[in-house]
PDB file of N, CA and C in Angstrom:
ATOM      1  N   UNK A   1      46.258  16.688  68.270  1.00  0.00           N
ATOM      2  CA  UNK A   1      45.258  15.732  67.940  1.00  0.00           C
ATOM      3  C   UNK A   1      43.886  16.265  68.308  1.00  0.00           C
ATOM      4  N   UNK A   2      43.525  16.651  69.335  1.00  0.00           N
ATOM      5  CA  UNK A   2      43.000  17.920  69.949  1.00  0.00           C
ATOM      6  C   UNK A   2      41.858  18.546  69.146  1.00  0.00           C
ATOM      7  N   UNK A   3      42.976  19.310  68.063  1.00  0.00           N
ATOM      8  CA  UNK A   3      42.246  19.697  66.916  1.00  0.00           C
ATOM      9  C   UNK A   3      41.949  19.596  65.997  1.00  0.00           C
ATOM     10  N   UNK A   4      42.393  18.378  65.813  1.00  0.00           N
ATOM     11  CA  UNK A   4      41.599  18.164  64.483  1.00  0.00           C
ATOM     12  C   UNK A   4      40.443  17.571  64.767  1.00  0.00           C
ATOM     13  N   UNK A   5      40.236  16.942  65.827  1.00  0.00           N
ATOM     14  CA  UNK A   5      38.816  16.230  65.946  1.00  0.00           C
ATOM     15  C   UNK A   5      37.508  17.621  66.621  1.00  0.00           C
ATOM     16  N   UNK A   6      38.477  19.079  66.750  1.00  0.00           N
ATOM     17  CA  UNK A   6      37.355  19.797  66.971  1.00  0.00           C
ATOM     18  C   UNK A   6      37.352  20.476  66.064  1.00  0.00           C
ATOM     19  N   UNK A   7      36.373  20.798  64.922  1.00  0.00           N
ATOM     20  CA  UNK A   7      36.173  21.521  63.822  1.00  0.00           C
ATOM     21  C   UNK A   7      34.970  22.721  63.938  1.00  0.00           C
ATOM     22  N   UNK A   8      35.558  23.629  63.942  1.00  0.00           N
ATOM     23  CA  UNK A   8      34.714  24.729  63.989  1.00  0.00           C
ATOM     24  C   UNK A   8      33.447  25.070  62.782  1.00  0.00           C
ATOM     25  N   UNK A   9      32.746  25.830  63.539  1.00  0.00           N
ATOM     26  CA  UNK A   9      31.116  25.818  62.612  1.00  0.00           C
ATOM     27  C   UNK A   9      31.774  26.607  60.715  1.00  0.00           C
ATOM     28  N   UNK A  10      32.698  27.192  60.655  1.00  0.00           N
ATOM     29  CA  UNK A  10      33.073  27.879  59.533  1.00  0.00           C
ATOM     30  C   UNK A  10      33.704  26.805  58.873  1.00  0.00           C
ATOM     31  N   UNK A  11      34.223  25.885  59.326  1.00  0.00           N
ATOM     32  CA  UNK A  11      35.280  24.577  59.091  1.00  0.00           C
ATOM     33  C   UNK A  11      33.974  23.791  58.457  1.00  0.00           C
ATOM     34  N   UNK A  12      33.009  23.233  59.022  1.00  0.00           N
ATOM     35  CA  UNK A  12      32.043  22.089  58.229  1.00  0.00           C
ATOM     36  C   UNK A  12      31.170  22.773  57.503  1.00  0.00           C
ATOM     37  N   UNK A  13      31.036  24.317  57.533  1.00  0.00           N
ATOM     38  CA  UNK A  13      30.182  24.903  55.935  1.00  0.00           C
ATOM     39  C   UNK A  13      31.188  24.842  54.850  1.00  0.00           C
ATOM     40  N   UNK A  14      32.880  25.042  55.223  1.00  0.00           N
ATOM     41  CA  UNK A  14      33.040  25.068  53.814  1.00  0.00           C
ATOM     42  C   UNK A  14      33.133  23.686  53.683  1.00  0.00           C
ATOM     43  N   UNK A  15      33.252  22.310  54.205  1.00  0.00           N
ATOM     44  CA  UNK A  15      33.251  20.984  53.960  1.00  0.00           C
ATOM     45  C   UNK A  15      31.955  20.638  53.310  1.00  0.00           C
ATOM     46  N   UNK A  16      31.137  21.057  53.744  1.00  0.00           N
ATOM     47  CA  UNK A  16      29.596  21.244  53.004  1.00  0.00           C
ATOM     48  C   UNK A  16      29.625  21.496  52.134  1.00  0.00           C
ATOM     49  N   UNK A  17      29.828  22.786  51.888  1.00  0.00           N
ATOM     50  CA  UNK A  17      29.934  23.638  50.704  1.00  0.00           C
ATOM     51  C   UNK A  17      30.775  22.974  49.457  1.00  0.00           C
ATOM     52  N   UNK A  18      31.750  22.570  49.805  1.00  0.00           N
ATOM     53  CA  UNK A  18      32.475  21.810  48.846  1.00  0.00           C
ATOM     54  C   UNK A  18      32.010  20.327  48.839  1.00  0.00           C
ATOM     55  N   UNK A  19      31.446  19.415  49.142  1.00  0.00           N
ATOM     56  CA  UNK A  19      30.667  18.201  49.359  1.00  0.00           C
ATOM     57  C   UNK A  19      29.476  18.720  48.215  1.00  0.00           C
ATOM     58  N   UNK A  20      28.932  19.847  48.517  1.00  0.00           N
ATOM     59  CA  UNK A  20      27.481  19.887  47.602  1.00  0.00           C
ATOM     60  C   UNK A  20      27.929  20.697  46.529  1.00  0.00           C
ATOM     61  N   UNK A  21      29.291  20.806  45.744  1.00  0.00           N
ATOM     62  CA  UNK A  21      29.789  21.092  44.992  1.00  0.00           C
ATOM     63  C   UNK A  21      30.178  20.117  43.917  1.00  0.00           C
ATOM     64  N   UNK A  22      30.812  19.704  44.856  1.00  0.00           N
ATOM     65  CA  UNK A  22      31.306  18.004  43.811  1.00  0.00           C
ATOM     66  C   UNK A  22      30.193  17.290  43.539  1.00  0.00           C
ATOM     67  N   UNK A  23      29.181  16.892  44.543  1.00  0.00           N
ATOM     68  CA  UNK A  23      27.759  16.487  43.975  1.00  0.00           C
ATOM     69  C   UNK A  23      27.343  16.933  42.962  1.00  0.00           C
ATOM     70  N   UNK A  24      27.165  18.430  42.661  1.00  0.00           N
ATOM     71  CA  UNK A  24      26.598  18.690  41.448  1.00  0.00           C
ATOM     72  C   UNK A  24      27.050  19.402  40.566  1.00  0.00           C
ATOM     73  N   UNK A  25      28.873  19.112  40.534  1.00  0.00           N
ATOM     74  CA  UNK A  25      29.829  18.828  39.341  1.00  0.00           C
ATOM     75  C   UNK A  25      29.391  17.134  38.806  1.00  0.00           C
ATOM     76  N   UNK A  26      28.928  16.479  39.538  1.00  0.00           N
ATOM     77  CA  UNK A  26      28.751  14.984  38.820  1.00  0.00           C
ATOM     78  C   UNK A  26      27.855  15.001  37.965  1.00  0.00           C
ATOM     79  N   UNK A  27      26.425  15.902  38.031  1.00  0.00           N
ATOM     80  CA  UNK A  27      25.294  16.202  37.605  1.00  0.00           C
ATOM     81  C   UNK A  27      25.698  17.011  35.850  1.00  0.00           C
ATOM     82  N   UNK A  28      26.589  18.204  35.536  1.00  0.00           N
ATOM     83  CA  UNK A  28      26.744  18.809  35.589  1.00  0.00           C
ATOM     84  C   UNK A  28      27.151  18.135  33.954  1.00  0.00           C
ATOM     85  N   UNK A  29      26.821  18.578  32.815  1.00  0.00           N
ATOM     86  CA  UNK A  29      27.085  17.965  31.368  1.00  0.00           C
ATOM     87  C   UNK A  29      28.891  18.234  30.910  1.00  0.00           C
ATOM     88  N   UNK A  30      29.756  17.142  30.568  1.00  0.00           N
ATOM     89  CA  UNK A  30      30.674  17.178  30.425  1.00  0.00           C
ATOM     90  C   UNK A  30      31.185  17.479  28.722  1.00  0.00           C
ATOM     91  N   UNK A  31      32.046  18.210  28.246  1.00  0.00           N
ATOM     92  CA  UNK A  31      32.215  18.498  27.365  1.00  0.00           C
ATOM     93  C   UNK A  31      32.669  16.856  26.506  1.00  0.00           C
ATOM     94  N   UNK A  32      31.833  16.917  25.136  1.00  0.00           N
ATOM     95  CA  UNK A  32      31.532  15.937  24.237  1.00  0.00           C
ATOM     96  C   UNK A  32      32.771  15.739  23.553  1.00  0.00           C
ATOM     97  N   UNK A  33      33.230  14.289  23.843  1.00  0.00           N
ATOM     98  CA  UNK A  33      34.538  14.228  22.850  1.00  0.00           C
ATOM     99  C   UNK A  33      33.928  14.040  21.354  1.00  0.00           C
ATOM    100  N   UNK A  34      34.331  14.138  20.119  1.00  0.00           N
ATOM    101  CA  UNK A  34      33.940  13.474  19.137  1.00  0.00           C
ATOM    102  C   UNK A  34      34.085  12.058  18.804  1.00  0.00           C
ATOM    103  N   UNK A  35      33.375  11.552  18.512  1.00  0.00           N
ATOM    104  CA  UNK A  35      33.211   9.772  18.446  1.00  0.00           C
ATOM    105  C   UNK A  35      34.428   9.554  17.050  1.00  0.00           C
ATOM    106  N   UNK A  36      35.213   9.090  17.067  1.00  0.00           N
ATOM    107  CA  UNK A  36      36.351   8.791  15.670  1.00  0.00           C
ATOM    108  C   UNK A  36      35.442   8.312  14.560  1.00  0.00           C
ATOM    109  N   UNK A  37      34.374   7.404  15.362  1.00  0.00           N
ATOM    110  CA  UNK A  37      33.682   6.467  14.013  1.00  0.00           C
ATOM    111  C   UNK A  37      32.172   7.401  13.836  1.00  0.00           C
ATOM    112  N   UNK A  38      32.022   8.538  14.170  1.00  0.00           N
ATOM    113  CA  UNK A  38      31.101   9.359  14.102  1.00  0.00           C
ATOM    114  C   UNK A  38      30.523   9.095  12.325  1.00  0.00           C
ATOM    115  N   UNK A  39      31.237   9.330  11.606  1.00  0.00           N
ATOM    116  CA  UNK A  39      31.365   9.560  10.239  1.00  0.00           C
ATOM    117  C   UNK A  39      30.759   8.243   9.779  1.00  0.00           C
ATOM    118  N   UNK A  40      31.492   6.975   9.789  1.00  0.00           N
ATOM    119  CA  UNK A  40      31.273   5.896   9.680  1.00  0.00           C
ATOM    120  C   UNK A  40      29.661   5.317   9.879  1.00  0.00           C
ATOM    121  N   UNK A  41      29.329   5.824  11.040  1.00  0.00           N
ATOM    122  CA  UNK A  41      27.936   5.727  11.661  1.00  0.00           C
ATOM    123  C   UNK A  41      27.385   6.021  10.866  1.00  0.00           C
ATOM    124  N   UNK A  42      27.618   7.584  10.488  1.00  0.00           N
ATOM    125  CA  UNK A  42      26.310   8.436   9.582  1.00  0.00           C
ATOM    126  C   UNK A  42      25.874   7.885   8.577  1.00  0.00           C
ATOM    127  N   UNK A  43      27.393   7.554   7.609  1.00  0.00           N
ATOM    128  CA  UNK A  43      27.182   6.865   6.470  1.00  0.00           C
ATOM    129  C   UNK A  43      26.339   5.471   6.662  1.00  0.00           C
ATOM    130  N   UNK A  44      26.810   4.725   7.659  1.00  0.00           N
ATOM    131  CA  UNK A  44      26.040   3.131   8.245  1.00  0.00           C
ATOM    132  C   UNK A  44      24.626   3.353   7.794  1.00  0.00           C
ATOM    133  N   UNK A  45      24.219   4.794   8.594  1.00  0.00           N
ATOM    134  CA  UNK A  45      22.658   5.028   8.951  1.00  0.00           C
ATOM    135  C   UNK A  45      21.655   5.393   7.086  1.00  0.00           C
ATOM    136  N   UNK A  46      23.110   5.605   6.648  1.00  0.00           N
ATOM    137  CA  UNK A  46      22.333   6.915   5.708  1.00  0.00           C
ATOM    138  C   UNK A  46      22.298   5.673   4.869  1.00  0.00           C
ATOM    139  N   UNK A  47      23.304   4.599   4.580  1.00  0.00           N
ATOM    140  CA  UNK A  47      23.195   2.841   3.448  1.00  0.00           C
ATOM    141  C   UNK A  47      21.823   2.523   4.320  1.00  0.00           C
ATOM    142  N   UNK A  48      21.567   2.316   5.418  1.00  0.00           N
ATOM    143  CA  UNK A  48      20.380   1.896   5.534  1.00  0.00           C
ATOM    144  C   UNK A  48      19.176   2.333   5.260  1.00  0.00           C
ATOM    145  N   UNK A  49      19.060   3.475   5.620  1.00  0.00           N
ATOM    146  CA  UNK A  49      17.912   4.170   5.291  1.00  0.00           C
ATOM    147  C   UNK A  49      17.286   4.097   4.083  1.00  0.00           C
ATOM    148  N   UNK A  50      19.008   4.270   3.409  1.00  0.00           N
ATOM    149  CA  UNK A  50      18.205   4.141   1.606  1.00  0.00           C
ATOM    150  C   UNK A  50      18.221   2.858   1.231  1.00  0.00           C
ATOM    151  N   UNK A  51      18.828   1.593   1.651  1.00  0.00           N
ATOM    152  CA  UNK A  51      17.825   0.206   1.532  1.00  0.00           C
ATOM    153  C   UNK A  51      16.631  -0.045   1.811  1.00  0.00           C
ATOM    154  N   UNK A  52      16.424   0.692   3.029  1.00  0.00           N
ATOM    155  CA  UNK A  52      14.718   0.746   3.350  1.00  0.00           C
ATOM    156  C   UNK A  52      14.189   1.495   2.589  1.00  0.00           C
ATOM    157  N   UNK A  53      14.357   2.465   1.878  1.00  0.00           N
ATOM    158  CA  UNK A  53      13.421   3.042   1.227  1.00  0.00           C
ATOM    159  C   UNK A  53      13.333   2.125  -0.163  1.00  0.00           C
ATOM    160  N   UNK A  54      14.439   1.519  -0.922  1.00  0.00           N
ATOM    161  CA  UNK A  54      14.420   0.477  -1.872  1.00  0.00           C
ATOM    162  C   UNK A  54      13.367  -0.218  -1.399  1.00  0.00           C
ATOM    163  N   UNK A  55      13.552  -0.721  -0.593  1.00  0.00           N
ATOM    164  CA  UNK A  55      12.494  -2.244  -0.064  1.00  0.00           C
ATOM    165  C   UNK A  55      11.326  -1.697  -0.410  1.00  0.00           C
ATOM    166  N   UNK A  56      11.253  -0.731   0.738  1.00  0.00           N
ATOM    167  CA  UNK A  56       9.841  -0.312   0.512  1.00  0.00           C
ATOM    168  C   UNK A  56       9.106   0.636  -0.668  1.00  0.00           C
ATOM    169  N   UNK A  57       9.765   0.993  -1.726  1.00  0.00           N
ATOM    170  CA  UNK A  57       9.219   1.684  -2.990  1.00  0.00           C
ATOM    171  C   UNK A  57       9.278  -0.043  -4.082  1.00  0.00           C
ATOM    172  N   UNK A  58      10.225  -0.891  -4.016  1.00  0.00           N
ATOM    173  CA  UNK A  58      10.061  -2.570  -4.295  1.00  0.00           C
ATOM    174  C   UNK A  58       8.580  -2.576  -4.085  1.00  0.00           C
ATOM    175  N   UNK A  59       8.190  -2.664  -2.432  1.00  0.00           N
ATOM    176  CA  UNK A  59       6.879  -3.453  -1.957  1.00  0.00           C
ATOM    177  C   UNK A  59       5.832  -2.199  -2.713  1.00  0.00           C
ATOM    178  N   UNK A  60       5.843  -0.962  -2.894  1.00  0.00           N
ATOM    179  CA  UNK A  60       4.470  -0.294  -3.343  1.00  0.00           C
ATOM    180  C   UNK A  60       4.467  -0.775  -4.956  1.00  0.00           C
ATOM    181  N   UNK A  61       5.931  -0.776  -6.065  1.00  0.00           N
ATOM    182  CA  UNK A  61       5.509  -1.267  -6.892  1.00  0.00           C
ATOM    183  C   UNK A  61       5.082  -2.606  -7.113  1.00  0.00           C
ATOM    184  N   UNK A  62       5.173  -3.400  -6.406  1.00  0.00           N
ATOM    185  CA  UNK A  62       4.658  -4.782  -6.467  1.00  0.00           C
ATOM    186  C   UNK A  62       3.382  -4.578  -6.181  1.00  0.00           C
ATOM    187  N   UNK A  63       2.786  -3.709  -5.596  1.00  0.00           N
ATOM    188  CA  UNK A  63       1.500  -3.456  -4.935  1.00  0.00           C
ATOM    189  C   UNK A  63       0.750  -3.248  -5.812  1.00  0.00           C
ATOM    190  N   UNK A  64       1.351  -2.513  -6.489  1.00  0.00           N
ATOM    191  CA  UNK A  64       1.008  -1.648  -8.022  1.00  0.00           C
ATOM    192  C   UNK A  64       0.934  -2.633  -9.027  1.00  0.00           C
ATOM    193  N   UNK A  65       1.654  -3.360  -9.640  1.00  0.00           N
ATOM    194  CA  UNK A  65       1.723  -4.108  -9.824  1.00  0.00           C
ATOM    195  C   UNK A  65       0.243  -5.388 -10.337  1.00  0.00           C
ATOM    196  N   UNK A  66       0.574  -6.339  -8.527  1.00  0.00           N
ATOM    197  CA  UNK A  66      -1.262  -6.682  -8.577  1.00  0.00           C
ATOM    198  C   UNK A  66      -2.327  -6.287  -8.661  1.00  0.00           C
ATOM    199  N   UNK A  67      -2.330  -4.838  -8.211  1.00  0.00           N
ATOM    200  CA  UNK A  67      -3.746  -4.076  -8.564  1.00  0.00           C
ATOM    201  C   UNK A  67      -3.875  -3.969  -9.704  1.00  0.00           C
ATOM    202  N   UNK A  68      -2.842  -3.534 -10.801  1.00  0.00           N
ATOM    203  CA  UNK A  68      -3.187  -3.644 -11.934  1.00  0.00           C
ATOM    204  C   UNK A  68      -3.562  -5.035 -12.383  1.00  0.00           C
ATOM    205  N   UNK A  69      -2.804  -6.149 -12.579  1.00  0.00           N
ATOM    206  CA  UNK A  69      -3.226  -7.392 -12.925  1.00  0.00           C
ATOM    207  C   UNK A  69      -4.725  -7.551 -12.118  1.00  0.00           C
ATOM    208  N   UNK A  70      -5.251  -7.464 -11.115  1.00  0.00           N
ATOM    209  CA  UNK A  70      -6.300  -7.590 -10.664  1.00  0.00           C
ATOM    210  C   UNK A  70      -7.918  -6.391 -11.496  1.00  0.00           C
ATOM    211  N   UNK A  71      -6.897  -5.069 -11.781  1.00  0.00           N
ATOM    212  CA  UNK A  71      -8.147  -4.419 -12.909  1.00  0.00           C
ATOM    213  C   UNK A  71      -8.116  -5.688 -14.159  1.00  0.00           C
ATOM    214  N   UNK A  72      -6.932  -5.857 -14.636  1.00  0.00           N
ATOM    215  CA  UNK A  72      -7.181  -6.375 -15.972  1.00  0.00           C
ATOM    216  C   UNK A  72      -7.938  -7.591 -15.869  1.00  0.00           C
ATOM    217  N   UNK A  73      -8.060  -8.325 -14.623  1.00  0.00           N
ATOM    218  CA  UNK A  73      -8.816  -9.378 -15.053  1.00  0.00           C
ATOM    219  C   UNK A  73      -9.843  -9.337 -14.720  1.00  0.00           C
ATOM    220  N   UNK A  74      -9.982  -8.377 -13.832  1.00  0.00           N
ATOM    221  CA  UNK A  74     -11.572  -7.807 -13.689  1.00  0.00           C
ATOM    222  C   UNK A  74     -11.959  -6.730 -14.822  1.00  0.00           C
ATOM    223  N   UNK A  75     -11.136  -6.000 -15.722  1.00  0.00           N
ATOM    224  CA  UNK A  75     -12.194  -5.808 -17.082  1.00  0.00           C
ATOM    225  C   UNK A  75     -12.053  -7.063 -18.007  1.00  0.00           C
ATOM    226  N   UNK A  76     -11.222  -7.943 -18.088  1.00  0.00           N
ATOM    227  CA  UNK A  76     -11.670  -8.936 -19.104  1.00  0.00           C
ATOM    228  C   UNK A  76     -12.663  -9.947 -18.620  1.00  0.00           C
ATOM    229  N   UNK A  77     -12.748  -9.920 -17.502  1.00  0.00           N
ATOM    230  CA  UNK A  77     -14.298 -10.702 -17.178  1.00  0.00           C
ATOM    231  C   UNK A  77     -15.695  -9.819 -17.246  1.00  0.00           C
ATOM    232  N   UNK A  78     -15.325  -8.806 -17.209  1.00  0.00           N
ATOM    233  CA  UNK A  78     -16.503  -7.877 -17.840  1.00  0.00           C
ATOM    234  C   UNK A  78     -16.735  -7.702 -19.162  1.00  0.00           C
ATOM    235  N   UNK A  79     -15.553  -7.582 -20.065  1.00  0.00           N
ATOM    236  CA  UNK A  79     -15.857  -7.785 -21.274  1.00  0.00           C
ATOM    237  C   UNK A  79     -16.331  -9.183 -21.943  1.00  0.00           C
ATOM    238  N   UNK A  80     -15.732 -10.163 -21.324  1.00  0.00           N
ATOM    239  CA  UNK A  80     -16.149 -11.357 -21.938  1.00  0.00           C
ATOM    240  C   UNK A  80     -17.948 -11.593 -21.473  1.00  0.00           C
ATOM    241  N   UNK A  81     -17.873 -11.277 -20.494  1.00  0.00           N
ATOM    242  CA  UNK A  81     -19.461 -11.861 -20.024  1.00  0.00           C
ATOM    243  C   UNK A  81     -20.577 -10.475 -20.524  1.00  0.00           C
ATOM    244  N   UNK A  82     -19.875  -9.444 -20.893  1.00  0.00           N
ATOM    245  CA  UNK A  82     -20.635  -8.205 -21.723  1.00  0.00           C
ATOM    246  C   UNK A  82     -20.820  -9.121 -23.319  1.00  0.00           C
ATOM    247  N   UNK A  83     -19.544  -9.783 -23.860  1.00  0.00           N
ATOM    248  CA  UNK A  83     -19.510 -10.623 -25.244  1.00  0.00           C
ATOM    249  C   UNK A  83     -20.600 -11.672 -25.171  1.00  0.00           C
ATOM    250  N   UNK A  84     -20.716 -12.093 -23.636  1.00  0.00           N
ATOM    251  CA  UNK A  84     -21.542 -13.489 -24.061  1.00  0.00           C
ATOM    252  C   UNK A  84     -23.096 -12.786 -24.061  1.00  0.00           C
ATOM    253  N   UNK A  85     -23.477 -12.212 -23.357  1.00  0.00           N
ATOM    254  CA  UNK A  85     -24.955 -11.192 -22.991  1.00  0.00           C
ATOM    255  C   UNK A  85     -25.021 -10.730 -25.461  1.00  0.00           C
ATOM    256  N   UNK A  86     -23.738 -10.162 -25.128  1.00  0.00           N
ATOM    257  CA  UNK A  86     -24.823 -10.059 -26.927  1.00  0.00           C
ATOM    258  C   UNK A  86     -24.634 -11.008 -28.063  1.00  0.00           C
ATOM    259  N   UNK A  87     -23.626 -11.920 -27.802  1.00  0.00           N
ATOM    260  CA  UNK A  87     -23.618 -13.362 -28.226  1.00  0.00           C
ATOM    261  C   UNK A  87     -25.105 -13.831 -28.044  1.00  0.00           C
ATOM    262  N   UNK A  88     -25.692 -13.826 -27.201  1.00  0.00           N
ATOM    263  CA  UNK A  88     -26.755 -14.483 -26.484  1.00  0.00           C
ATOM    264  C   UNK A  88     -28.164 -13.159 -27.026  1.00  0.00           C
ATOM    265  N   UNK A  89     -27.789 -12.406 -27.041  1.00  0.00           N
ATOM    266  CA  UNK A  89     -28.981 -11.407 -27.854  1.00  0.00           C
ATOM    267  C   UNK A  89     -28.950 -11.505 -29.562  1.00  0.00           C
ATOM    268  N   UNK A  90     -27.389 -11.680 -30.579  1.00  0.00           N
ATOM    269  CA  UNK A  90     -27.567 -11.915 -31.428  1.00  0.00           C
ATOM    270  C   UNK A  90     -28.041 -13.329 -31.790  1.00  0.00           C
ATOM    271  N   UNK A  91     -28.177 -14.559 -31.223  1.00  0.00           N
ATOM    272  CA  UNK A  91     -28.291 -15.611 -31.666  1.00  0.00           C
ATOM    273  C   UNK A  91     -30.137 -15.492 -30.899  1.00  0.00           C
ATOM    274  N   UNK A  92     -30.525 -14.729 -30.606  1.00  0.00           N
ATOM    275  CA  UNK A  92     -31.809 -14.777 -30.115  1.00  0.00           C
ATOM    276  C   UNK A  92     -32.552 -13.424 -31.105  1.00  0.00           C
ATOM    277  N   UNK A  93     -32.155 -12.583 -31.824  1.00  0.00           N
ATOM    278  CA  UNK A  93     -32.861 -11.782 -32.891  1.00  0.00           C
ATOM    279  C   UNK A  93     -32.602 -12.750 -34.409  1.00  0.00           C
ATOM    280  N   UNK A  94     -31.314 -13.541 -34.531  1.00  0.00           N
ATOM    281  CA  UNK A  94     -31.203 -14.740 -35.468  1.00  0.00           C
ATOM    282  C   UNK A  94     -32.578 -15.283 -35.491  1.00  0.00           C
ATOM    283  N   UNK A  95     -33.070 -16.022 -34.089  1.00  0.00           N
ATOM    284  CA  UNK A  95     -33.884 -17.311 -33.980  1.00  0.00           C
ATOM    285  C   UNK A  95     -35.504 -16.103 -34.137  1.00  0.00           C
ATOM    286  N   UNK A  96     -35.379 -15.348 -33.991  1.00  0.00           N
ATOM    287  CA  UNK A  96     -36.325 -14.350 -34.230  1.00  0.00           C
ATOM    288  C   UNK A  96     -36.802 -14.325 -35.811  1.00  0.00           C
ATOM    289  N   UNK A  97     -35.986 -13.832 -36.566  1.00  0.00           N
ATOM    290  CA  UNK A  97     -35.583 -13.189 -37.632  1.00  0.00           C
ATOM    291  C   UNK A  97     -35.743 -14.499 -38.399  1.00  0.00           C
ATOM    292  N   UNK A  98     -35.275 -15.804 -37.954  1.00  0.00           N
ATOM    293  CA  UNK A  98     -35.559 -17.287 -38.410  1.00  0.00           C
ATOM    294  C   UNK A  98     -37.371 -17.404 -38.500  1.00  0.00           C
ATOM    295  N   UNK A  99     -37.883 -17.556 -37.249  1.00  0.00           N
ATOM    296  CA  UNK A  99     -39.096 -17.363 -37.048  1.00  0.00           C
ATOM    297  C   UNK A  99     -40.128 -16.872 -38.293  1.00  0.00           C
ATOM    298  N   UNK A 100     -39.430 -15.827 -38.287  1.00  0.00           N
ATOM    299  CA  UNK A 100     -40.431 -14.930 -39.242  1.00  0.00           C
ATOM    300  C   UNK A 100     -40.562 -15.258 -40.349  1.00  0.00           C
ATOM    301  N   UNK A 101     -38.999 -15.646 -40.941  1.00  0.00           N
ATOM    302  CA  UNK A 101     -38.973 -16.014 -42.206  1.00  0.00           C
ATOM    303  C   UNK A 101     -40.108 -17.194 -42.455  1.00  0.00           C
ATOM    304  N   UNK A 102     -39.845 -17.701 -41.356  1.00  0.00           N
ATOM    305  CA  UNK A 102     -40.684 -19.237 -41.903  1.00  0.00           C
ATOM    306  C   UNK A 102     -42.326 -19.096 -41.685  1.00  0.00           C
ATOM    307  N   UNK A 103     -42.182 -18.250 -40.966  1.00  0.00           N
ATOM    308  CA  UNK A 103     -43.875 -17.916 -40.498  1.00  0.00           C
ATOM    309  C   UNK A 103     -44.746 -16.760 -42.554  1.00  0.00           C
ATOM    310  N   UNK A 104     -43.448 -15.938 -42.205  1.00  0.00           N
ATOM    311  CA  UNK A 104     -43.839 -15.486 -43.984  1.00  0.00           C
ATOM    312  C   UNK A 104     -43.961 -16.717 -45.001  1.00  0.00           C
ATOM    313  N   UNK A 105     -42.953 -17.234 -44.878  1.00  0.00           N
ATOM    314  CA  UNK A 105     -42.698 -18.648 -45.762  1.00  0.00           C
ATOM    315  C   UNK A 105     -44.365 -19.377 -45.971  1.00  0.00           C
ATOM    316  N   UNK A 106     -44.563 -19.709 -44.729  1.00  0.00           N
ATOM    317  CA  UNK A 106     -45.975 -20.258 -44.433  1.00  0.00           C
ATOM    318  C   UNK A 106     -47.143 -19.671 -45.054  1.00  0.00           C
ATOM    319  N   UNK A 107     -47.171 -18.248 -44.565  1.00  0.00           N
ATOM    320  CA  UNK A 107     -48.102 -16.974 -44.858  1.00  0.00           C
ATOM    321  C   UNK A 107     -48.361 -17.239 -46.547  1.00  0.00           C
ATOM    322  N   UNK A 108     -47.344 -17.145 -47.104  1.00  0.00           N
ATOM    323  CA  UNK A 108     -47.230 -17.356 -48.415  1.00  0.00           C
ATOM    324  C   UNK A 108     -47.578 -18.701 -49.349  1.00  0.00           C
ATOM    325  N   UNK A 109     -47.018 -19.709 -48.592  1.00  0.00           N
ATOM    326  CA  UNK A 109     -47.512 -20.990 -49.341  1.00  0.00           C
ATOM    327  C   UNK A 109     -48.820 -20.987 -49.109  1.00  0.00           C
ATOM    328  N   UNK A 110     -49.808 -20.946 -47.998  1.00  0.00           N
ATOM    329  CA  UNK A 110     -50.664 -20.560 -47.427  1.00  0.00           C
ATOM    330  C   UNK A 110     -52.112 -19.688 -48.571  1.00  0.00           C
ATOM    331  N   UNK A 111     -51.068 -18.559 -49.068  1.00  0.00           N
ATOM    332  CA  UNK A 111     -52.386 -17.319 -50.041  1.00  0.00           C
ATOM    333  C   UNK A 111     -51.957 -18.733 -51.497  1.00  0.00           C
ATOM    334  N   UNK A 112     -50.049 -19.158 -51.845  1.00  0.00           N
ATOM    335  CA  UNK A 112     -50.565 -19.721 -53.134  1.00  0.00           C
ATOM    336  C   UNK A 112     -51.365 -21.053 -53.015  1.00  0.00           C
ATOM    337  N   UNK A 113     -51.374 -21.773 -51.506  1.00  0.00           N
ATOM    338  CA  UNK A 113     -52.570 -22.807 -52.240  1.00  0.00           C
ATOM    339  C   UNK A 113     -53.272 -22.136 -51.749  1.00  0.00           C
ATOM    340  N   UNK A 114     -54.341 -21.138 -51.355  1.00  0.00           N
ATOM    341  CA  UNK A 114     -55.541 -20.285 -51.540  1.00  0.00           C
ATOM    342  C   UNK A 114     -56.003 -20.607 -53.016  1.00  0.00           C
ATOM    343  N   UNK A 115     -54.744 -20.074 -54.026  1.00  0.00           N
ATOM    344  CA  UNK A 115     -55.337 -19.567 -55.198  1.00  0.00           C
ATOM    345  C   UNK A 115     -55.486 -20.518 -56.212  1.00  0.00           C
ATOM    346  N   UNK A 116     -54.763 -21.718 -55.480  1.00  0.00           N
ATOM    347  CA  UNK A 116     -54.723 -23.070 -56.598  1.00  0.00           C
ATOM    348  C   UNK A 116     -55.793 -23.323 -56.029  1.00  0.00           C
ATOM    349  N   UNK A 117     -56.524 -23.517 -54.595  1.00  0.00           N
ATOM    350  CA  UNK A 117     -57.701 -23.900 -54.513  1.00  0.00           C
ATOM    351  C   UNK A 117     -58.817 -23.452 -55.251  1.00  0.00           C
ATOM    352  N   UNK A 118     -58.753 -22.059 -55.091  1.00  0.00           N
ATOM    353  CA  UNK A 118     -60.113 -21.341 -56.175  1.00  0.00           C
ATOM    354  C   UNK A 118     -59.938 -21.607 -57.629  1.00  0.00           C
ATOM    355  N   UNK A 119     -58.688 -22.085 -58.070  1.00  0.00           N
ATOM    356  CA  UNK A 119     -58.751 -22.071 -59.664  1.00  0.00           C
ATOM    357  C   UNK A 119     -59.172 -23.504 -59.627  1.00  0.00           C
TER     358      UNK A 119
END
């Protein structure tokens, strides 16, 4: 009994030694089993991925989409209010062009009673 409770200095280095062994066998990266559903996963990952990319090529053409509807109604409000600007210039060389006529009109009745006056 004696001896076992006296342990010599060569006795607790290798107890050491093997103590700070097993410590950093715990540390120490263990060979990787393969996961069974490894496969399963990938595929999981790879259906998702390409739903997200659906979604999101969905959301840019929708994007696409309103921007266009948003040009078109921003050139048809340019064209229409470009239509009303010469709507609004032809009915104003009309009232012009009216003008004149009647101002010649005038000019003219104007020289023939001139000439009924002198006769």
């Amino acid at each position: 009994m004696r001896d076992l409770k006296q342990t010599g200095f060569n006795d607790r280095i290798s107890t050491q030694q093997e103590a700070k062994k097993a410590l950093l066998a715990k540390f120490k990266p263990k060979a990787a089993a393969p996961d069974p559903e490894f496969d399963k996963l990938a595929e999981k990952r790879a259906a998702e991925k390409e739903a997200l990319r659906l979604q999101h090529e969905a959301a840019k053409a929708e994007e696409r989409r309103l921007k266009a509807d948003r040009d078109a109604e921003r050139l048809a409000a340019e064209r229409e209010s470009e239509e009303a600007v010469e709507a609004e210039k032809r009915a104003n060389r009309k009232e012009r062009k009216q003008l004149t006529k009647e101002e010649q009109k005038a000019a003219r009745d104007a020289k023939y009673a001139a000439r009924k006056a002198r006769k």
